[in-house]
Protein backbone atom coordinates (compact mmCIF):
# COMPACT_ATOMS: atom_id res chain seq x y z
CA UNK A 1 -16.09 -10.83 -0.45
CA UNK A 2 -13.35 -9.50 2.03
CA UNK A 3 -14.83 -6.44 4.80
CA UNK A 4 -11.57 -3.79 4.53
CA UNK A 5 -10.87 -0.81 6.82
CA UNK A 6 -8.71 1.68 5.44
CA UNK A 7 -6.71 4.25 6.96
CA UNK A 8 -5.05 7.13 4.66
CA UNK A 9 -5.25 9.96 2.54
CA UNK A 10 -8.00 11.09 0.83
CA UNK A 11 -8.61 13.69 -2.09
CA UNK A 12 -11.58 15.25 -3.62
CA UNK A 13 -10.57 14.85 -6.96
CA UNK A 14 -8.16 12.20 -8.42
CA UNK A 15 -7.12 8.61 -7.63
CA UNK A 16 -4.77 8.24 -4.61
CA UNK A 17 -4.84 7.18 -1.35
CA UNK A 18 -8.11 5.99 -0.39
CA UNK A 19 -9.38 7.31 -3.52
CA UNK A 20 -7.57 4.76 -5.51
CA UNK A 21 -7.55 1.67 -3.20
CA UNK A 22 -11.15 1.75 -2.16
CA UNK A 23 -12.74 2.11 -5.77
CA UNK A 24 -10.37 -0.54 -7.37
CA UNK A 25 -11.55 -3.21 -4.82
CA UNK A 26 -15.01 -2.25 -4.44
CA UNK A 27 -14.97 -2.72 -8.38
CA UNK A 28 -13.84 -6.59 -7.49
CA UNK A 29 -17.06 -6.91 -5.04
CA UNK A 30 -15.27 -6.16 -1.76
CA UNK A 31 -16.18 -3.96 0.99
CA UNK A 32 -14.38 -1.13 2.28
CA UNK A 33 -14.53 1.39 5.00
CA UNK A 34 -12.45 4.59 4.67
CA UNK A 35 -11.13 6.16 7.45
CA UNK A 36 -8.97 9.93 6.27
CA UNK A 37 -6.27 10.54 7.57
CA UNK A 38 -5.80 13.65 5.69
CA UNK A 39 -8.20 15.33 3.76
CA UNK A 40 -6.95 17.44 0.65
CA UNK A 41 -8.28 18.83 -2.66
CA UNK A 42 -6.15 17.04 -4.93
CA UNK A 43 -2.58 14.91 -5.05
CA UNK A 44 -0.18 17.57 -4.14
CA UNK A 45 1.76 17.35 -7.26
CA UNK A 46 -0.61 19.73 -8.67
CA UNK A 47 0.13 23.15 -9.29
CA UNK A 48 -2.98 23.97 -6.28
CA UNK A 49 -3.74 21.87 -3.36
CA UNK A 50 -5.68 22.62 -0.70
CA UNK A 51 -6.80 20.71 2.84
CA UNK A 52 -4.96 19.69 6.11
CA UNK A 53 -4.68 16.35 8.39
CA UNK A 54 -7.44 15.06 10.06
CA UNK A 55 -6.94 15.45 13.62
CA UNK A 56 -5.91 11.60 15.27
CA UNK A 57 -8.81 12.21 18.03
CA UNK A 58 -11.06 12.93 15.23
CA UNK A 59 -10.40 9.52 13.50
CA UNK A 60 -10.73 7.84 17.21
CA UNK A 61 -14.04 8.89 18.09
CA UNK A 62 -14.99 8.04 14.19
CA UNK A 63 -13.60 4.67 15.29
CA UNK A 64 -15.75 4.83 18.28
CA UNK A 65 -18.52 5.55 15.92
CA UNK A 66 -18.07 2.49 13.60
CA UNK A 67 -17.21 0.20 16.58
CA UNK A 68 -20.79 1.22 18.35
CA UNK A 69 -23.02 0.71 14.98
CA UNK A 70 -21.49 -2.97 15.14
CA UNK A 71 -19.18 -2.13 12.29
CA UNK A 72 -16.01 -3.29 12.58
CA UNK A 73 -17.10 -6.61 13.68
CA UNK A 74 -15.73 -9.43 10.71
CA UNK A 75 -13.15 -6.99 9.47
CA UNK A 76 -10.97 -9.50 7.55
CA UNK A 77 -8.35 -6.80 6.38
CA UNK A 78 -6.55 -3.97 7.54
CA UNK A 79 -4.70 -1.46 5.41
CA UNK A 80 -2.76 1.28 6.62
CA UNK A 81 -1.40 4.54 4.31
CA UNK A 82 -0.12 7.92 4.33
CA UNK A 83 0.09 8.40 8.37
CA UNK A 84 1.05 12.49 8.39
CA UNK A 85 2.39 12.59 12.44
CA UNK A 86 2.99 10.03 15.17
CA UNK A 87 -0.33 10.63 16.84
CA UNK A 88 -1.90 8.65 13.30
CA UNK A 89 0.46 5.92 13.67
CA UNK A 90 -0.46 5.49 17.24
CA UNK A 91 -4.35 5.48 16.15
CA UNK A 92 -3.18 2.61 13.36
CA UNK A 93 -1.45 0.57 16.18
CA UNK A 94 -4.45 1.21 18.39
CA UNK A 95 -7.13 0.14 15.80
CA UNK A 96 -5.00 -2.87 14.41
CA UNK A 97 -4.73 -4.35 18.45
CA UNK A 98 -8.41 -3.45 19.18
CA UNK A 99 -9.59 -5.94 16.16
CA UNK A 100 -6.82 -8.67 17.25
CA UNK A 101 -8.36 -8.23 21.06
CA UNK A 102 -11.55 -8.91 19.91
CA UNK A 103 -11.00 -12.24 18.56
CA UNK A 104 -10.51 -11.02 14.92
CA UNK A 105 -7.48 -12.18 12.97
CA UNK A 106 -7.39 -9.73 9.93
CA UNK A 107 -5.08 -9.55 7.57
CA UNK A 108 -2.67 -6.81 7.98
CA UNK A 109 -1.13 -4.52 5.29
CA UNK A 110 1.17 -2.17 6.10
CA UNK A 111 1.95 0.23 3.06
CA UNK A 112 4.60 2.42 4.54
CA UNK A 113 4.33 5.87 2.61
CA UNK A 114 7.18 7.55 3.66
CA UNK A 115 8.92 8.98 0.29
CA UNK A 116 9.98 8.24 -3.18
CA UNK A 117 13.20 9.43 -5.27
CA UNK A 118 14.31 11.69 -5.45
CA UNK A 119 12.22 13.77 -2.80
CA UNK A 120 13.04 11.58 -0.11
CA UNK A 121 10.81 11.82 3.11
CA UNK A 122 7.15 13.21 2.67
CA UNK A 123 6.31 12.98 6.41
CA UNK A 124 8.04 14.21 9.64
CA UNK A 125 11.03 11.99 10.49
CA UNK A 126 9.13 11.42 13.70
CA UNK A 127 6.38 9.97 11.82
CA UNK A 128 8.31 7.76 9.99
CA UNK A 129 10.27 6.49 12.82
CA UNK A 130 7.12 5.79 14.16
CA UNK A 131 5.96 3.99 11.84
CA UNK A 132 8.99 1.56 11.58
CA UNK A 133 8.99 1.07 15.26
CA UNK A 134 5.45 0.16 16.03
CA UNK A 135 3.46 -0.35 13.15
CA UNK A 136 5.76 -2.30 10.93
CA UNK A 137 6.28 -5.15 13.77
CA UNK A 138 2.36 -5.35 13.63
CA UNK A 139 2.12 -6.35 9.53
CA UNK A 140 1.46 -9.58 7.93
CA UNK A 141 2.15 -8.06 4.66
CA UNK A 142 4.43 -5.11 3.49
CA UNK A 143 4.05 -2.81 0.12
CA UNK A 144 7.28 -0.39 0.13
CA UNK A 145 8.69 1.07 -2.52
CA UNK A 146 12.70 1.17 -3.05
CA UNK A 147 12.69 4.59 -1.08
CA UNK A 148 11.23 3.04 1.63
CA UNK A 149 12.37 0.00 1.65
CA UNK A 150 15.91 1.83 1.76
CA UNK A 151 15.09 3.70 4.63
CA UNK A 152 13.06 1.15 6.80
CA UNK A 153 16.30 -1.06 6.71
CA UNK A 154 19.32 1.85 6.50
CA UNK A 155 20.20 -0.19 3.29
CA UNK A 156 21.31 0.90 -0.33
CA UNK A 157 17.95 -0.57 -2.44
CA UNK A 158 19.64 0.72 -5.84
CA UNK A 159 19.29 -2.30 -7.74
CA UNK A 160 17.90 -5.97 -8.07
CA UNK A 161 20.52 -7.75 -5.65
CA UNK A 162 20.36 -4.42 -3.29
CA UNK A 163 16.41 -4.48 -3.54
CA UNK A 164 16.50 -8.03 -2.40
CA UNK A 165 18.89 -7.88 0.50
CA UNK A 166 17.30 -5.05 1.70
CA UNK A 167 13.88 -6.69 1.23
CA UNK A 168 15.39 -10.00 3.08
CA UNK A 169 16.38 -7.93 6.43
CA UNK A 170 13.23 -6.28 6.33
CA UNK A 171 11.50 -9.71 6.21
CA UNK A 172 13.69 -10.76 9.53
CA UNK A 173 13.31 -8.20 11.38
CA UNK A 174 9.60 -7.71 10.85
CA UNK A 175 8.32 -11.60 9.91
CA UNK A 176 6.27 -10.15 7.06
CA UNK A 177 5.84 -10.98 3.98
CA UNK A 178 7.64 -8.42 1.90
CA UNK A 179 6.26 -6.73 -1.47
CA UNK A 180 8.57 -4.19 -3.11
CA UNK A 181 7.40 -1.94 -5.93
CA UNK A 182 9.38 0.07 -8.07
CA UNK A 183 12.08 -2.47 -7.96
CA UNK A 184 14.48 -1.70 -10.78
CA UNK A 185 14.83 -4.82 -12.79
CA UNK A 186 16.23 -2.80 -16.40
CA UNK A 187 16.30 0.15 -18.38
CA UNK A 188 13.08 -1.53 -19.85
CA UNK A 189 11.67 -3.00 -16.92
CA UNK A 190 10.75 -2.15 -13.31
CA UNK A 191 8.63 -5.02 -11.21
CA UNK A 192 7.42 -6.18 -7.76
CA UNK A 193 10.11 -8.40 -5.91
CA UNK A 194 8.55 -10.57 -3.56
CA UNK A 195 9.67 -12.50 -0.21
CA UNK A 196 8.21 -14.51 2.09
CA UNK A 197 8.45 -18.15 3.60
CA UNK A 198 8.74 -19.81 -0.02
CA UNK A 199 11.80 -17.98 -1.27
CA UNK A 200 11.84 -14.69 -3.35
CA UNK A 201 10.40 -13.76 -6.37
CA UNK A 202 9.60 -11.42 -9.29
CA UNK A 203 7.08 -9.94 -11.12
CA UNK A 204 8.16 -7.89 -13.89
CA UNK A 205 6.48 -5.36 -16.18
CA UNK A 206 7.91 -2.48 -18.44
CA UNK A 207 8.40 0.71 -17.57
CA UNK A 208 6.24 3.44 -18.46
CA UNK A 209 5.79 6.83 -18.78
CA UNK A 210 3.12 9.23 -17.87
CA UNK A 211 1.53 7.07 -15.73
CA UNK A 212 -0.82 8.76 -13.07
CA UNK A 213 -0.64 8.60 -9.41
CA UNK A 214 -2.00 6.60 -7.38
CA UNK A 215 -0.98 2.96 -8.67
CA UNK A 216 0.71 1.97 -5.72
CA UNK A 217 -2.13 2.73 -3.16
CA UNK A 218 -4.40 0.81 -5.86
CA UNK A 219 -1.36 -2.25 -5.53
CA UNK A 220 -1.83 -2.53 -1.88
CA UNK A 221 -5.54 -2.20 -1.50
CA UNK A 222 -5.92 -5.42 -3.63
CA UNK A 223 -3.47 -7.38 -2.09
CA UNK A 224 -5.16 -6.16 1.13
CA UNK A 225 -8.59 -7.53 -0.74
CA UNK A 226 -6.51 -11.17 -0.81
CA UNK A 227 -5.11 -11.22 -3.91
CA UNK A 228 -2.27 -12.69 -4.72
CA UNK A 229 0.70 -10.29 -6.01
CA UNK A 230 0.14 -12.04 -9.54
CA UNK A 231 -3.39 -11.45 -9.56
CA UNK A 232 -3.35 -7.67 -8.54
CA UNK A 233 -0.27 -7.36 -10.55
CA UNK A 234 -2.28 -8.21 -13.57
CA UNK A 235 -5.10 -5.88 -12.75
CA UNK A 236 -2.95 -3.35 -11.83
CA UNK A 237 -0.58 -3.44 -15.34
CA UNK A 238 -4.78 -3.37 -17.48
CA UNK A 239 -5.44 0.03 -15.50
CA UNK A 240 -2.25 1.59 -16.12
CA UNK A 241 -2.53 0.80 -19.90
CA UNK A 242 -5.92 2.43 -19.88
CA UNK A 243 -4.78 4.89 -18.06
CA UNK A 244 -2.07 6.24 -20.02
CA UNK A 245 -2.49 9.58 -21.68
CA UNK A 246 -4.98 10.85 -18.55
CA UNK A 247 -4.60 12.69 -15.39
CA UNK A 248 -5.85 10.00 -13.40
CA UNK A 249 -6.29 6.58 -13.22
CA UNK A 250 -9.47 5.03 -15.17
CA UNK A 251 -10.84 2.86 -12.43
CA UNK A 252 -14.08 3.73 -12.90
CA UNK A 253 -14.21 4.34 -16.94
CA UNK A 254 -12.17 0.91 -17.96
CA UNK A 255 -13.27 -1.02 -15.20
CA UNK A 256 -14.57 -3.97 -17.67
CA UNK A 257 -10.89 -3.74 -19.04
CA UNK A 258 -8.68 -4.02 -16.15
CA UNK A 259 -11.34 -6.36 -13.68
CA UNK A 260 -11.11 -8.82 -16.22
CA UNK A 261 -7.19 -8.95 -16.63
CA UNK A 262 -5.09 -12.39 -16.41
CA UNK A 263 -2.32 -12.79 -13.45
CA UNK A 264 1.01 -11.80 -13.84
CA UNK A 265 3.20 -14.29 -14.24
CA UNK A 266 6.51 -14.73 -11.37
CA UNK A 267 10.12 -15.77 -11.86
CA UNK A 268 11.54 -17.58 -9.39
CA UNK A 269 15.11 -15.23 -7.90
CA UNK A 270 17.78 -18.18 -8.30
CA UNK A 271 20.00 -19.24 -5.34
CA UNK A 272 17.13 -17.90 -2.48
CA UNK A 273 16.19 -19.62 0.41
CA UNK A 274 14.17 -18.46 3.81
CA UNK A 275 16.53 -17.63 6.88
């Protein structure tokens, strides 16, 4: 079982942000603890939304809190979300270096949740620089989407050979492993392009319609848990078919469906090699 502390959104009703992560991988036997960063009624693609940010001091002495009670002790995973204003990257940085001073060697994921097509940003541009400037330097692991991945790197992520570049200078400059979801692979098929110190490679799944929100937050909290991108990949393409036709995702309601789901398998990206 892997100990996780999560930092991100959180909604009263609905499946996103730590409200999709934390359930999915506390319904694979790990343990999570959930710090908000933002505390809101609902996804805000809803006609009504209420809530605000949680103040960055707020979150620190919460921190404090957990840190006293002997709680963050054996964290073996760190996952970072939606981080609304510089202040909450700061706190991310802070809480990431305060488990590495302590001995601790947890395993860092870094889901950057800047935007998506065709909104573009969803945070201040402050934020986001932020958050490419210190936190990103700090992951073992990173879970952007094509947006993102686009703007962390100034490249064009438009398609497969774009998506990879792109993915390959964020991998150099940063020395993570890269995960990129949403990656367009065909008119049929979207997927999760992979690189790291093995090569690149891809996992590829059809596109859908009318799936809810939340299944990228619930694609980075299990590879935060340790799985592999096959294993949550296989997990994570069960709950979406259960999920289709609802508002939300069915973590709770199909969890004997999608817990039980077989790895996706990955196709080697021809002509690939590290550095």
């Amino acid at each position: 079982m892997a100990r996780i502390v999560m930092l991100s959104s959180w909604v009263a009703h609905g499946h996103v942000g730590l409200c999709a992560a934390a359930p999915a991988v506390q319904a694979l036997g790990h343990g999570v603890t959930q710090l908000p960063t933002t505390i809101l009624s609902n996804h805000p693609g809803w006609p009504r939304v209420a809530g605000a940010p949680l103040p960055a001091p707020r979150i620190a002495a919460m921190i404090e809190a957990l840190a006293g009670n002997g709680w963050l002790a054996g964290v073996d995973a760190v996952l970072t979300g939606y981080l609304p204003t510089p202040a909450h990257v700061d706190l991310a940085v802070g809480l990431i270096e305060r488990l590495q001073a302590g001995g601790a060697r947890p395993r860092v994921v870094v889901d950057p949740v800047l935007g998506d097509d065709p909104g573009g940003l969803y945070i201040a541009e402050d934020a986001a620089r932020a958050l490419r400037d210190s936190l990103v330097p700090l992951a073992g692991i990173l879970t952007p989407n094509r947006f993102e991945l686009g703007w962390l790197t100034g490249l064009r992520a438009d398609d497969p050979e774009g998506v990879l570049t792109a993915a390959q200078a964020l991998r150099a400059g940063s020395g993570a492993r890269v995960l990129v979801t949403s990656t367009p692979v065909s008119a049929d098929e979207t997927g999760v392009l992979g690189v790291d110190t093995d090569g690149a490679r891809l996992w590829r799944s059809p596109r859908r319609a009318g799936v809810p929100h939340g299944v990228g937050d619930v694609f980075a909290g299990l590879v935060a848990a340790g799985l592999t991108p096959g294993a949550a990949l296989g997990h994570l393409a069960a709950l979406i078919e259960a999920s289709l036709g609802h508002d939300h995702l069915q973590i709770a309601e199909a969890a004997a469906e999608w817990t039980g789901a077989r790895p996706l398998v990955a196709e080697d990206m021809p002509g690939v090699t590290e550095g």
